[in-house]
PDB file of N, CA and C in Angstrom:
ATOM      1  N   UNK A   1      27.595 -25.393  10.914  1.00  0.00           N
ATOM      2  CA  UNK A   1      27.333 -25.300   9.484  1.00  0.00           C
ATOM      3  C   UNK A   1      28.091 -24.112   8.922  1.00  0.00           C
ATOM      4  N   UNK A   2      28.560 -24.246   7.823  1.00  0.00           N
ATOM      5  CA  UNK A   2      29.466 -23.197   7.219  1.00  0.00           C
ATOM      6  C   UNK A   2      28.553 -22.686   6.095  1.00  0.00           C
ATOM      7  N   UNK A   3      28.259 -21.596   6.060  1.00  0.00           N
ATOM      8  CA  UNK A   3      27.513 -20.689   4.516  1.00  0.00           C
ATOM      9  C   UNK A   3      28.525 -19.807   3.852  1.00  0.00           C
ATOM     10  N   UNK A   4      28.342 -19.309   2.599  1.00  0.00           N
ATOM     11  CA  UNK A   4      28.694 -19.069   1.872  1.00  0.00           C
ATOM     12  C   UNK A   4      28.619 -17.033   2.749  1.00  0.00           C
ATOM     13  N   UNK A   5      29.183 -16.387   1.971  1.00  0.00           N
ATOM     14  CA  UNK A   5      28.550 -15.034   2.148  1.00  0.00           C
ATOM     15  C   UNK A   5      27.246 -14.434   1.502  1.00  0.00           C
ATOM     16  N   UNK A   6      27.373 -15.262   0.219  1.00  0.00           N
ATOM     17  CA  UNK A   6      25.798 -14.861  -0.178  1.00  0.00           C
ATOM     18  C   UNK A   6      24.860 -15.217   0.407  1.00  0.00           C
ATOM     19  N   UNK A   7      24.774 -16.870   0.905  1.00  0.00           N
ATOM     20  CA  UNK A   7      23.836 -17.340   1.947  1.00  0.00           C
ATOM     21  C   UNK A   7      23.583 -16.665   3.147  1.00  0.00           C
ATOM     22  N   UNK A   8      24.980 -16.048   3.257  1.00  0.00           N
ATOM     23  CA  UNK A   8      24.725 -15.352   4.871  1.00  0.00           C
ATOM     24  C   UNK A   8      23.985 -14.395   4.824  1.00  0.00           C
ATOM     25  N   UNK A   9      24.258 -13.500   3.851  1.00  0.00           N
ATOM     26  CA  UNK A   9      23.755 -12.491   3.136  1.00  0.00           C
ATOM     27  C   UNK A   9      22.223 -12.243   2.930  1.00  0.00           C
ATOM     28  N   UNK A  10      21.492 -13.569   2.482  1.00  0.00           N
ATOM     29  CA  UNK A  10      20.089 -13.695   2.044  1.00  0.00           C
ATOM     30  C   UNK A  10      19.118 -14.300   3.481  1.00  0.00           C
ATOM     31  N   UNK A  11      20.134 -14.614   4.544  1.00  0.00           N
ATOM     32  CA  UNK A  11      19.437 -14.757   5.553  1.00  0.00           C
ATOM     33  C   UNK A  11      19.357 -13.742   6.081  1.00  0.00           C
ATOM     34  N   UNK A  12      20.478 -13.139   6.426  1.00  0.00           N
ATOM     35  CA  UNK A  12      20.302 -11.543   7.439  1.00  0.00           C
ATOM     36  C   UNK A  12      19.104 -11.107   6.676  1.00  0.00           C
ATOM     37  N   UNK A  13      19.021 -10.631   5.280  1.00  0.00           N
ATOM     38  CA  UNK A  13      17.751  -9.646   4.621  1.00  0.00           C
ATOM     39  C   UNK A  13      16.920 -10.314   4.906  1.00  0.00           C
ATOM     40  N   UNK A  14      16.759 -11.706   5.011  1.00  0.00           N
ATOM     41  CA  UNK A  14      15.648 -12.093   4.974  1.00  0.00           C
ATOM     42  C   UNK A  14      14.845 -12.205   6.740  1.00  0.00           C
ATOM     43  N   UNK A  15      16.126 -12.205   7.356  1.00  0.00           N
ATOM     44  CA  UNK A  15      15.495 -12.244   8.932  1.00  0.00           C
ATOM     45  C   UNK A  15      15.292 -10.987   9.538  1.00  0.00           C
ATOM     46  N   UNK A  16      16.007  -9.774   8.487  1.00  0.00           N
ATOM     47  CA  UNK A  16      15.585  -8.488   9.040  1.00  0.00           C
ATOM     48  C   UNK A  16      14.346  -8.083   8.738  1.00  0.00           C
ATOM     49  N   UNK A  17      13.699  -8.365   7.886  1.00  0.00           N
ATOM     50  CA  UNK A  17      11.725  -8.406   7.922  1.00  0.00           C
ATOM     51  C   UNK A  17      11.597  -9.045   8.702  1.00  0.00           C
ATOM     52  N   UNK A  18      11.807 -10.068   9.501  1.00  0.00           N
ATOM     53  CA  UNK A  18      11.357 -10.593  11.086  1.00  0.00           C
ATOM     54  C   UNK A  18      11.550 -10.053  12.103  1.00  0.00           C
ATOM     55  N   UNK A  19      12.505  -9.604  12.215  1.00  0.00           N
ATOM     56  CA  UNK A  19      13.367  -9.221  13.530  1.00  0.00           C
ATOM     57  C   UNK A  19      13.424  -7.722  14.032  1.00  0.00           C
ATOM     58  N   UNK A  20      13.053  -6.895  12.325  1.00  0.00           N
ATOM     59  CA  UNK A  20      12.741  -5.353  12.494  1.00  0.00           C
ATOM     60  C   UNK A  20      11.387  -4.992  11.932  1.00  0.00           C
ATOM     61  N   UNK A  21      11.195  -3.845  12.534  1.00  0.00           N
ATOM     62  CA  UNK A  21      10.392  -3.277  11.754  1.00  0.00           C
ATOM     63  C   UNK A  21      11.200  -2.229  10.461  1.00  0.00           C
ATOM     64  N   UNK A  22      10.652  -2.863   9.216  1.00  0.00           N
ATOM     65  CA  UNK A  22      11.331  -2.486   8.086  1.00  0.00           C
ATOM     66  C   UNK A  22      11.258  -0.939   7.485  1.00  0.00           C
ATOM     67  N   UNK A  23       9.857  -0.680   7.640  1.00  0.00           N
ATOM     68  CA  UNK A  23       9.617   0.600   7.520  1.00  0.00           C
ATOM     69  C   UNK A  23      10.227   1.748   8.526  1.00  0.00           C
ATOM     70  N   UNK A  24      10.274   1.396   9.572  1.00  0.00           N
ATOM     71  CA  UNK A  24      10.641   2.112  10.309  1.00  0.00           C
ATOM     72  C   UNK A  24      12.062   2.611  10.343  1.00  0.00           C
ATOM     73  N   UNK A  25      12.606   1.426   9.911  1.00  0.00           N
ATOM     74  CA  UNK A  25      14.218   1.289   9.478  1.00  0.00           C
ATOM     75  C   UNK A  25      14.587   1.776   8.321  1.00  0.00           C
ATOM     76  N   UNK A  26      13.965   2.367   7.335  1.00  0.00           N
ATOM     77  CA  UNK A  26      13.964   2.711   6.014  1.00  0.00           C
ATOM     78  C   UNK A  26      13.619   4.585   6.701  1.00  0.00           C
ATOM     79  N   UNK A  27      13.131   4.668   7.392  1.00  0.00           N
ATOM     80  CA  UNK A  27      12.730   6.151   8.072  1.00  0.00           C
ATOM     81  C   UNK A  27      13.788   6.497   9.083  1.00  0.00           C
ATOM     82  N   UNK A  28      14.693   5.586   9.020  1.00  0.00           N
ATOM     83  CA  UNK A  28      15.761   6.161  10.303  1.00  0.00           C
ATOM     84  C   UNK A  28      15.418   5.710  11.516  1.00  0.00           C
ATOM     85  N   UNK A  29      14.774   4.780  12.212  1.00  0.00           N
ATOM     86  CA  UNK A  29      14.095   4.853  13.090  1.00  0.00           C
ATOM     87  C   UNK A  29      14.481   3.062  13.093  1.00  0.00           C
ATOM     88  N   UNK A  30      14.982   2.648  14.287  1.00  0.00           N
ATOM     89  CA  UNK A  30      15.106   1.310  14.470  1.00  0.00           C
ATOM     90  C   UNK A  30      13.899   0.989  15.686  1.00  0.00           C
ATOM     91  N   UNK A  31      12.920   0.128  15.036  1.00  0.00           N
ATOM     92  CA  UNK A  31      12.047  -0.854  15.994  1.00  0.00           C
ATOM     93  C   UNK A  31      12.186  -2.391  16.155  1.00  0.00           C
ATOM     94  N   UNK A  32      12.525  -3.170  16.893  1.00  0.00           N
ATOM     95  CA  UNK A  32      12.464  -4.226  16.785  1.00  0.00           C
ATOM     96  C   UNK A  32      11.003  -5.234  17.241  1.00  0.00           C
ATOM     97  N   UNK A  33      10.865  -6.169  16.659  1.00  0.00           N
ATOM     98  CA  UNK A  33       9.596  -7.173  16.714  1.00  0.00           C
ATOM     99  C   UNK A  33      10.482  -8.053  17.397  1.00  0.00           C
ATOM    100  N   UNK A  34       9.801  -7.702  18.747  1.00  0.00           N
ATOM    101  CA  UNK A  34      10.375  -7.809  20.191  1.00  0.00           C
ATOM    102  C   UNK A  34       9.992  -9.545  20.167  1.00  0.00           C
ATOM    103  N   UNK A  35       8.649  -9.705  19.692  1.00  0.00           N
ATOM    104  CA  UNK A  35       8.265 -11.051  19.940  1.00  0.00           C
ATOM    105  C   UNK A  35       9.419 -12.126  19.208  1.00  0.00           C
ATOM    106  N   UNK A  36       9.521 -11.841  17.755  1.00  0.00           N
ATOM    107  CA  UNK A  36      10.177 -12.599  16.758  1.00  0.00           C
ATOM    108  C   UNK A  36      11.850 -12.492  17.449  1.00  0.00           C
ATOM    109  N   UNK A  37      12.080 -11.441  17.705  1.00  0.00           N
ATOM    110  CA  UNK A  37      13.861 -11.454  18.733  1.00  0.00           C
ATOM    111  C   UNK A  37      13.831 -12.288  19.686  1.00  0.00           C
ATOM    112  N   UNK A  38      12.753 -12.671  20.662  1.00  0.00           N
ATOM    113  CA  UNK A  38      12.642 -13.631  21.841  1.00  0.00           C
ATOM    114  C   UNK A  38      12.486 -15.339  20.865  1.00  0.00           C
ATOM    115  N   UNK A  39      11.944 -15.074  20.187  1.00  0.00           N
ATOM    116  CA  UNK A  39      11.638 -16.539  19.730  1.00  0.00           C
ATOM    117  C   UNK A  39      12.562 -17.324  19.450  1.00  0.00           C
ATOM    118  N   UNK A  40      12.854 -18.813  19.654  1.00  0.00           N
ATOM    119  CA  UNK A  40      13.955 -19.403  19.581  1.00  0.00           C
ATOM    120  C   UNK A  40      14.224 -19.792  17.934  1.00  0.00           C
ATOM    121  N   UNK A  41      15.039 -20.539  17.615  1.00  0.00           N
ATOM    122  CA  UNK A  41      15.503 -20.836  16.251  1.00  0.00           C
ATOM    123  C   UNK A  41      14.397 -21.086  15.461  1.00  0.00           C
ATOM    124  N   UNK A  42      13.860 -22.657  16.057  1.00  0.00           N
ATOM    125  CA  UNK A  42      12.539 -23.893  15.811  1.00  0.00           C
ATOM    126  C   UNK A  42      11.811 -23.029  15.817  1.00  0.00           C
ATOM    127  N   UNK A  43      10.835 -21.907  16.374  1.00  0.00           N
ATOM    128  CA  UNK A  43       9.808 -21.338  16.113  1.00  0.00           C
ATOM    129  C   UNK A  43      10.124 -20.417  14.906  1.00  0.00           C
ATOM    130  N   UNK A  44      10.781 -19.333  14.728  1.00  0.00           N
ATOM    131  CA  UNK A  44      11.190 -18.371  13.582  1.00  0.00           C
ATOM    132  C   UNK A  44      11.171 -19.415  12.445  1.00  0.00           C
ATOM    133  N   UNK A  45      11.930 -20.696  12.229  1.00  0.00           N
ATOM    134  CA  UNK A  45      11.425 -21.316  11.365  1.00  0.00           C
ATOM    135  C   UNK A  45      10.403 -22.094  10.722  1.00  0.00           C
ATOM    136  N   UNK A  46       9.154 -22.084  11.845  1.00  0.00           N
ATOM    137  CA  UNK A  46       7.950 -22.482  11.598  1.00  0.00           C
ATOM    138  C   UNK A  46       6.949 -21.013  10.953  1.00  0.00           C
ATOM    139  N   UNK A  47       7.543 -19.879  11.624  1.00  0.00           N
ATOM    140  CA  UNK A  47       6.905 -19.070  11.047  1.00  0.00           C
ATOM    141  C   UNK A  47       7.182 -18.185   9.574  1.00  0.00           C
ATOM    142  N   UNK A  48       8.844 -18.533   9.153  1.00  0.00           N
ATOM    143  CA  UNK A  48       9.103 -18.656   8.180  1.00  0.00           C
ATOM    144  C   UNK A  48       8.284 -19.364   6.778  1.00  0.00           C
ATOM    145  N   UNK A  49       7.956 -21.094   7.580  1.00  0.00           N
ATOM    146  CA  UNK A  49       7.687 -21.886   6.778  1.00  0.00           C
ATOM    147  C   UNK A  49       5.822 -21.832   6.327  1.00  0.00           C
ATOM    148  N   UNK A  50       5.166 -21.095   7.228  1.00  0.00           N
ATOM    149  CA  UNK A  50       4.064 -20.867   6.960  1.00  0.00           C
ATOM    150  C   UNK A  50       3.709 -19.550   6.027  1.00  0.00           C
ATOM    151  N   UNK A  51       4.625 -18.797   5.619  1.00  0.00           N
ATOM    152  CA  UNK A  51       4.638 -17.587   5.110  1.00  0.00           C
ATOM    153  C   UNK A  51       4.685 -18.315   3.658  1.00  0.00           C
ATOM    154  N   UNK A  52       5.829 -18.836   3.727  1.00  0.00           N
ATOM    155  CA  UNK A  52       6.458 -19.315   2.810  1.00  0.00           C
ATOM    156  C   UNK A  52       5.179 -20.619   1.431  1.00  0.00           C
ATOM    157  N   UNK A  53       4.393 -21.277   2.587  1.00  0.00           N
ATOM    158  CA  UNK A  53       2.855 -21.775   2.513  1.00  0.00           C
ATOM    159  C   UNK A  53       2.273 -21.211   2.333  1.00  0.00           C
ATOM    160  N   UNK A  54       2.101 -19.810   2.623  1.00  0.00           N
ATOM    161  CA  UNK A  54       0.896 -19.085   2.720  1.00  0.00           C
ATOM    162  C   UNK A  54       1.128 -18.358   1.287  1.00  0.00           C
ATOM    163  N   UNK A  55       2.541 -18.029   0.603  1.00  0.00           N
ATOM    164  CA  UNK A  55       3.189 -17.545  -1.063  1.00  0.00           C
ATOM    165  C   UNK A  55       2.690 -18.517  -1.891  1.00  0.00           C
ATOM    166  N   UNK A  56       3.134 -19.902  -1.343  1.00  0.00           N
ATOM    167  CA  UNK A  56       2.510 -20.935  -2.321  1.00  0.00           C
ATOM    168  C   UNK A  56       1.440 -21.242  -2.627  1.00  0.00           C
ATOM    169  N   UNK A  57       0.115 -21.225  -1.792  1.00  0.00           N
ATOM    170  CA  UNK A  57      -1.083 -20.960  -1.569  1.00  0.00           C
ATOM    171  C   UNK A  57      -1.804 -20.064  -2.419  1.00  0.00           C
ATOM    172  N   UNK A  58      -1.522 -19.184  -2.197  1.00  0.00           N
ATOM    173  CA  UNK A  58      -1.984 -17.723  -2.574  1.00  0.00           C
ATOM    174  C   UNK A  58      -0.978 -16.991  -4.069  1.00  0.00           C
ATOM    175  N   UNK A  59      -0.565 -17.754  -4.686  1.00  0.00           N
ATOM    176  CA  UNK A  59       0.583 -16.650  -5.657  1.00  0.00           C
ATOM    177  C   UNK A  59       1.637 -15.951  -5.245  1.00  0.00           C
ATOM    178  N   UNK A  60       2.444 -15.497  -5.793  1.00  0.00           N
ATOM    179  CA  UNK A  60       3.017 -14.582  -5.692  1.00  0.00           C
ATOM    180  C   UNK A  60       2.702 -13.088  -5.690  1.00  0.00           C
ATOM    181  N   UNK A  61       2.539 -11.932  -5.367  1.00  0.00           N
ATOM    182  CA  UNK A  61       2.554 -10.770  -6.081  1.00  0.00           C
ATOM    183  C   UNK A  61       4.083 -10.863  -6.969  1.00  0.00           C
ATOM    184  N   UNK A  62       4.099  -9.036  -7.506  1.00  0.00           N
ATOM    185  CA  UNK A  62       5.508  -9.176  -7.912  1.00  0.00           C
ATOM    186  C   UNK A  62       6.674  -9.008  -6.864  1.00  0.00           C
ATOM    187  N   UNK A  63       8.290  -9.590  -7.617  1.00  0.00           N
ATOM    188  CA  UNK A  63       8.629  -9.954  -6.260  1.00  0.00           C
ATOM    189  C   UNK A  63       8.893 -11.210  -5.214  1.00  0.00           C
ATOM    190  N   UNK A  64       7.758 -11.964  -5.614  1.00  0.00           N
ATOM    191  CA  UNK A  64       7.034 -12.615  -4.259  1.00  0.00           C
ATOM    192  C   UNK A  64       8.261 -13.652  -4.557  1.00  0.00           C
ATOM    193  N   UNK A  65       8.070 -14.262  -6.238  1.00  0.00           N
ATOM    194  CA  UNK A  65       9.050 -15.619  -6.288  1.00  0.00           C
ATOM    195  C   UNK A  65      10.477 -15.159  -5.477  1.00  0.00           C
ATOM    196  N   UNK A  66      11.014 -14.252  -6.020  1.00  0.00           N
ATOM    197  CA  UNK A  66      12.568 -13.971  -4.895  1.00  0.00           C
ATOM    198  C   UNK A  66      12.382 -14.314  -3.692  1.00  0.00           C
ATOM    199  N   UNK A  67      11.257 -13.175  -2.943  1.00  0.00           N
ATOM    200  CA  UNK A  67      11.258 -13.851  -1.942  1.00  0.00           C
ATOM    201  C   UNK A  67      10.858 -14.699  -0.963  1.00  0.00           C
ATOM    202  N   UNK A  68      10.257 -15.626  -2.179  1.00  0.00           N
ATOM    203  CA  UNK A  68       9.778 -17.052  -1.608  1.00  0.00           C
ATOM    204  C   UNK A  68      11.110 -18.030  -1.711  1.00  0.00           C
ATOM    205  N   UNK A  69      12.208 -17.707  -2.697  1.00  0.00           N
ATOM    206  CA  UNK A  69      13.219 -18.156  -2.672  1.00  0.00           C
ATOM    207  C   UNK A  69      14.341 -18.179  -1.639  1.00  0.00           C
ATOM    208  N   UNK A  70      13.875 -16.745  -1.344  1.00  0.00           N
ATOM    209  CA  UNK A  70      14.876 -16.452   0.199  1.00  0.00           C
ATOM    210  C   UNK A  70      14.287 -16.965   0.995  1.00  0.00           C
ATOM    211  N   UNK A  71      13.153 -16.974   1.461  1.00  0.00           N
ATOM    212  CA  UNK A  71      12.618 -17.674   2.430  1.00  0.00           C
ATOM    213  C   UNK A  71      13.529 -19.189   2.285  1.00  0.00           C
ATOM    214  N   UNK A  72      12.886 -19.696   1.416  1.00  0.00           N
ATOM    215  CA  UNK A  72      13.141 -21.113   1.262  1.00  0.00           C
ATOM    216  C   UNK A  72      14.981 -21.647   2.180  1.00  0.00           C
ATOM    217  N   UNK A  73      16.042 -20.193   1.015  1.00  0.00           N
ATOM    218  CA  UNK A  73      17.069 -20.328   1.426  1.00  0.00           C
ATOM    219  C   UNK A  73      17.211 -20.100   3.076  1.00  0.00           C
ATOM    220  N   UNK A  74      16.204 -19.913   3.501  1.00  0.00           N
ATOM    221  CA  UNK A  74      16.884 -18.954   5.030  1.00  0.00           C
ATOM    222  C   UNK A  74      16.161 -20.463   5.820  1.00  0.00           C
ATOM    223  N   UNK A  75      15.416 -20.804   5.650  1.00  0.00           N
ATOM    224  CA  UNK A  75      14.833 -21.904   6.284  1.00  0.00           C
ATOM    225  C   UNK A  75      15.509 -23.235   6.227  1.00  0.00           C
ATOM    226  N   UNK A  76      16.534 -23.643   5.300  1.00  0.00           N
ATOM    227  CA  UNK A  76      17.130 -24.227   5.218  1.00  0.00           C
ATOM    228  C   UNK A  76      18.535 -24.594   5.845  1.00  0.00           C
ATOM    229  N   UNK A  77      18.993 -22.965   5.697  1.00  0.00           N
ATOM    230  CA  UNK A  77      20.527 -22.281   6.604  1.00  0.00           C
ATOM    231  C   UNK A  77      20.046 -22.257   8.090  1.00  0.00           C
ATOM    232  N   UNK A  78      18.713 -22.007   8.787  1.00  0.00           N
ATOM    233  CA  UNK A  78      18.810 -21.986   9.610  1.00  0.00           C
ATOM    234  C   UNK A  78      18.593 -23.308  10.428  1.00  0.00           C
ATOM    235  N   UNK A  79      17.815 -24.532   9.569  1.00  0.00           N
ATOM    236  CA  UNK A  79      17.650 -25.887  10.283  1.00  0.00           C
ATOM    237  C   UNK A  79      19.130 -26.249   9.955  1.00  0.00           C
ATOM    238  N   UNK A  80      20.125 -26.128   9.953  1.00  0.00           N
ATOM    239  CA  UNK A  80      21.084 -26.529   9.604  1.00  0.00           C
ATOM    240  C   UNK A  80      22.303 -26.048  10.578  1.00  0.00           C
ATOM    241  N   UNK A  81      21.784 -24.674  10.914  1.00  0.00           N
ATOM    242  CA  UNK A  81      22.843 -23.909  12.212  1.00  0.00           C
ATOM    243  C   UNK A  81      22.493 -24.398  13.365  1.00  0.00           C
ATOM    244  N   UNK A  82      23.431 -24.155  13.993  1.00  0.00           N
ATOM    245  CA  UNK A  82      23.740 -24.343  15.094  1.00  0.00           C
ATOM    246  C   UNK A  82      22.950 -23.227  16.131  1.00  0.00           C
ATOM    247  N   UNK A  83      22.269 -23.341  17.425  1.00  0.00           N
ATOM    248  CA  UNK A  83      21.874 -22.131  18.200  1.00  0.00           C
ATOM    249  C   UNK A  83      22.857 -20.690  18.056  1.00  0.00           C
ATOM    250  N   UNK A  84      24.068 -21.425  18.868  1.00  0.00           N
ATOM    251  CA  UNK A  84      25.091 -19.801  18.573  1.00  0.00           C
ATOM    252  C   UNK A  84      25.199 -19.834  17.212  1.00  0.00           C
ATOM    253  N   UNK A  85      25.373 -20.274  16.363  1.00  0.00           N
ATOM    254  CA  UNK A  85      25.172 -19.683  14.987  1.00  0.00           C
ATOM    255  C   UNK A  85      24.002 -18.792  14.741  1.00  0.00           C
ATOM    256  N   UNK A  86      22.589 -19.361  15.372  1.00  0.00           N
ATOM    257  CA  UNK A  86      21.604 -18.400  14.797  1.00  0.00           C
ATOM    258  C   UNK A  86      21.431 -17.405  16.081  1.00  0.00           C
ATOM    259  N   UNK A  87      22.110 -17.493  17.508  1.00  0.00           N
ATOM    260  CA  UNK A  87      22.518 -16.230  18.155  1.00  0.00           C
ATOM    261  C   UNK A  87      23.126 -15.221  17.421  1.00  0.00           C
ATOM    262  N   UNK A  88      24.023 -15.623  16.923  1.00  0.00           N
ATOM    263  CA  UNK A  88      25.507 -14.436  16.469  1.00  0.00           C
ATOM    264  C   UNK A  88      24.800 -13.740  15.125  1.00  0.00           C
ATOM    265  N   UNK A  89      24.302 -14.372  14.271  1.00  0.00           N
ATOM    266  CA  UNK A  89      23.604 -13.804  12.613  1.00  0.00           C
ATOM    267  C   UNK A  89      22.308 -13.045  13.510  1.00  0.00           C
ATOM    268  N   UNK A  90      21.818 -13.337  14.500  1.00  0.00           N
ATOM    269  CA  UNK A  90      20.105 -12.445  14.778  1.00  0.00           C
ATOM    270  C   UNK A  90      21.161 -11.628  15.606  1.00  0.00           C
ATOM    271  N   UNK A  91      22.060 -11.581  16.517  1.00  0.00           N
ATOM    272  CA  UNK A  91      22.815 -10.331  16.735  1.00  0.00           C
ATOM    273  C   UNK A  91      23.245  -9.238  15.856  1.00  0.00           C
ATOM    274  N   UNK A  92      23.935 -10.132  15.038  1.00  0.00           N
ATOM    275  CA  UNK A  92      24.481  -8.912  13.656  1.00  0.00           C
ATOM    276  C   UNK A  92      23.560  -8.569  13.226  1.00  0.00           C
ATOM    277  N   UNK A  93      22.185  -8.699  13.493  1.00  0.00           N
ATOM    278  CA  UNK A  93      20.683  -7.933  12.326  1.00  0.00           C
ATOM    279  C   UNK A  93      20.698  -6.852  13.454  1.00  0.00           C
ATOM    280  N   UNK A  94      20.967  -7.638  14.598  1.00  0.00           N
ATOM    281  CA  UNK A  94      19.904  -6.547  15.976  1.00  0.00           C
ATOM    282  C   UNK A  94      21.316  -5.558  15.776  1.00  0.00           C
ATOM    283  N   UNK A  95      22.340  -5.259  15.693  1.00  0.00           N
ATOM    284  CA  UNK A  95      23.116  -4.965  15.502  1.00  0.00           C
ATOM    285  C   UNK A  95      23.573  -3.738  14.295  1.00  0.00           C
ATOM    286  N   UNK A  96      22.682  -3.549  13.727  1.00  0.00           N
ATOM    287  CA  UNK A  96      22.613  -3.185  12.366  1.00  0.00           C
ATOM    288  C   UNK A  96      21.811  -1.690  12.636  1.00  0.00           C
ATOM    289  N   UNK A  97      22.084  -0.534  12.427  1.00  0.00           N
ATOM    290  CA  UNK A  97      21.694   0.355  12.632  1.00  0.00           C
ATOM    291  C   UNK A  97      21.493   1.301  11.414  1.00  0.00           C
ATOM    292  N   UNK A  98      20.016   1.899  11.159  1.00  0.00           N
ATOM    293  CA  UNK A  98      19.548   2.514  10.235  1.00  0.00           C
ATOM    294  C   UNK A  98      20.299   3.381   9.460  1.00  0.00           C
ATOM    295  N   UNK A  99      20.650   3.436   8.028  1.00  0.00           N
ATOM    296  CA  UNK A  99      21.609   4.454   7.355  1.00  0.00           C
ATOM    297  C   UNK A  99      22.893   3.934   7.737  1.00  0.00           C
ATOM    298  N   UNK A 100      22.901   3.104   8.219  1.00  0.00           N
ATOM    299  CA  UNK A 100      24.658   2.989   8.310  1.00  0.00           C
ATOM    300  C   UNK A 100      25.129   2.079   7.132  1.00  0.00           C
TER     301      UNK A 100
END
């Protein structure tokens, strides 16, 4: 599957709240959510898609519509990639180092 750069773009942000711990990464400090890095494509996108249920459900706060939108977009880009596709994009997140 071929994406755009913005698409690529709205998945990395959006898989780096999965894949990191965000706060920690905002403090200089890289943690990864060791569980969500092991998990294969099919699962990250089930747990995507229940979040994403759980926005629709419940409202938005503020905010929330964007990123119920990214969600949406990232769940889509990723039933659509290929494994090494969603190897190489969860590399470039794991890859990604605080302040840089």
């Amino acid at each position: 599957m071929t994406i755009t750069k913005e698409q690529g773009t709205t998945v990395e942000m959006t898989l780096m709240d999965y894949l990191l711990d965000m706060e920690d990464f905002i403090q200089g400090k890289k943690t990864l959510n060791v569980m969500n890095v092991r998990r294969p494509k099919a699962a990250l996108v089930k747990i995507l898609q229940a979040d994403l249920d759980d926005f629709k459900q419940n409202g938005f706060e503020d905010g929330g519509e964007d990123f119920a939108e990214n969600l949406t977009q990232t769940i889509t880009a990723l039933e659509n990639m290929t494994d090494a596709e969603y190897t190489k994009i969860k590399q470039n997140i794991l890859d990604f180092e605080p302040g840089a």
